[in-house]
Protein backbone atom coordinates (compact mmCIF):
# COMPACT_ATOMS: atom_id res chain seq x y z
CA UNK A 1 3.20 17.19 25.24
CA UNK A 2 2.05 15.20 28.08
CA UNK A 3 1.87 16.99 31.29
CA UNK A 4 4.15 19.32 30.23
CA UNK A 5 6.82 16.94 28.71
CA UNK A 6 7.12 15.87 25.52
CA UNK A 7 5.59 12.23 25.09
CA UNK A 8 5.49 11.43 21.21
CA UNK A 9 5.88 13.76 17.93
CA UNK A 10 2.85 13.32 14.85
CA UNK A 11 4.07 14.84 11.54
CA UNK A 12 1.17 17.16 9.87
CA UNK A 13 1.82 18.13 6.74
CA UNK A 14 0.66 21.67 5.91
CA UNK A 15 0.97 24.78 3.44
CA UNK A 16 2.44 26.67 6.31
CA UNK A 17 2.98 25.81 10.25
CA UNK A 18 -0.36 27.94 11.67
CA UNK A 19 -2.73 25.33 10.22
CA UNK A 20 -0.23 22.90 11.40
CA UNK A 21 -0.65 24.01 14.91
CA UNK A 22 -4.37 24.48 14.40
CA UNK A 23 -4.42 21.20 13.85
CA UNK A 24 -2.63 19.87 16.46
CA UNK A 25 -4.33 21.98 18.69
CA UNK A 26 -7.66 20.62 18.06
CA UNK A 27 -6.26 16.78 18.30
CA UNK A 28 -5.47 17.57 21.38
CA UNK A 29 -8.29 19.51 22.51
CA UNK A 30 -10.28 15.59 20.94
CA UNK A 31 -7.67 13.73 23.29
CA UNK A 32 -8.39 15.67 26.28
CA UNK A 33 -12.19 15.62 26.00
CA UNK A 34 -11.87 11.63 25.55
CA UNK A 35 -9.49 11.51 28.62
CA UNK A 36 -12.03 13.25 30.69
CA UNK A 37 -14.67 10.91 29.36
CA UNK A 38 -12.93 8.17 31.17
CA UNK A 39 -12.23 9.93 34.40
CA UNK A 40 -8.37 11.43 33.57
CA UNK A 41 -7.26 14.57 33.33
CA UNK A 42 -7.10 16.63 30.23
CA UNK A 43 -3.00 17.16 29.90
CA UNK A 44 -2.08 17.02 26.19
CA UNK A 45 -1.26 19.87 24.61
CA UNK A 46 0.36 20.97 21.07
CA UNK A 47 3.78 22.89 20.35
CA UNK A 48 4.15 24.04 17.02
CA UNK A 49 8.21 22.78 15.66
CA UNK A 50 9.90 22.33 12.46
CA UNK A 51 11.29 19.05 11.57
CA UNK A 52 13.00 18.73 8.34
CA UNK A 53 11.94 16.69 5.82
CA UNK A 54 13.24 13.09 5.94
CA UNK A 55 14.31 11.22 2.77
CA UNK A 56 14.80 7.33 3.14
């Protein structure tokens, strides 16, 4: 999410969906520290979802 709207979707494969979401979580928290780094403001955050699994 990007200031509180969804802006893209990253597929993290997991054994379960809480260290999915830990993950995410600290991505974002790495996103929002580089953001402030050059002068923007931290506004990504995670949202833990379940996408089925895509065969193609």
């Amino acid at each position: 999410m990007y200031a509180g709207r969804a802006a893209f979707s990253i597929v993290l494969n997991a054994p379960s969906p809480e260290p999915a979401l830990l993950t995410a979580r600290q991505m974002a928290d790495r996103f929002n520290q580089q953001a402030a780094t050059f002068g923007h403001q931290p506004r990504i955050t995670a949202r833990a979802g379940f996408c089925p699994p895509s065969f193609g």
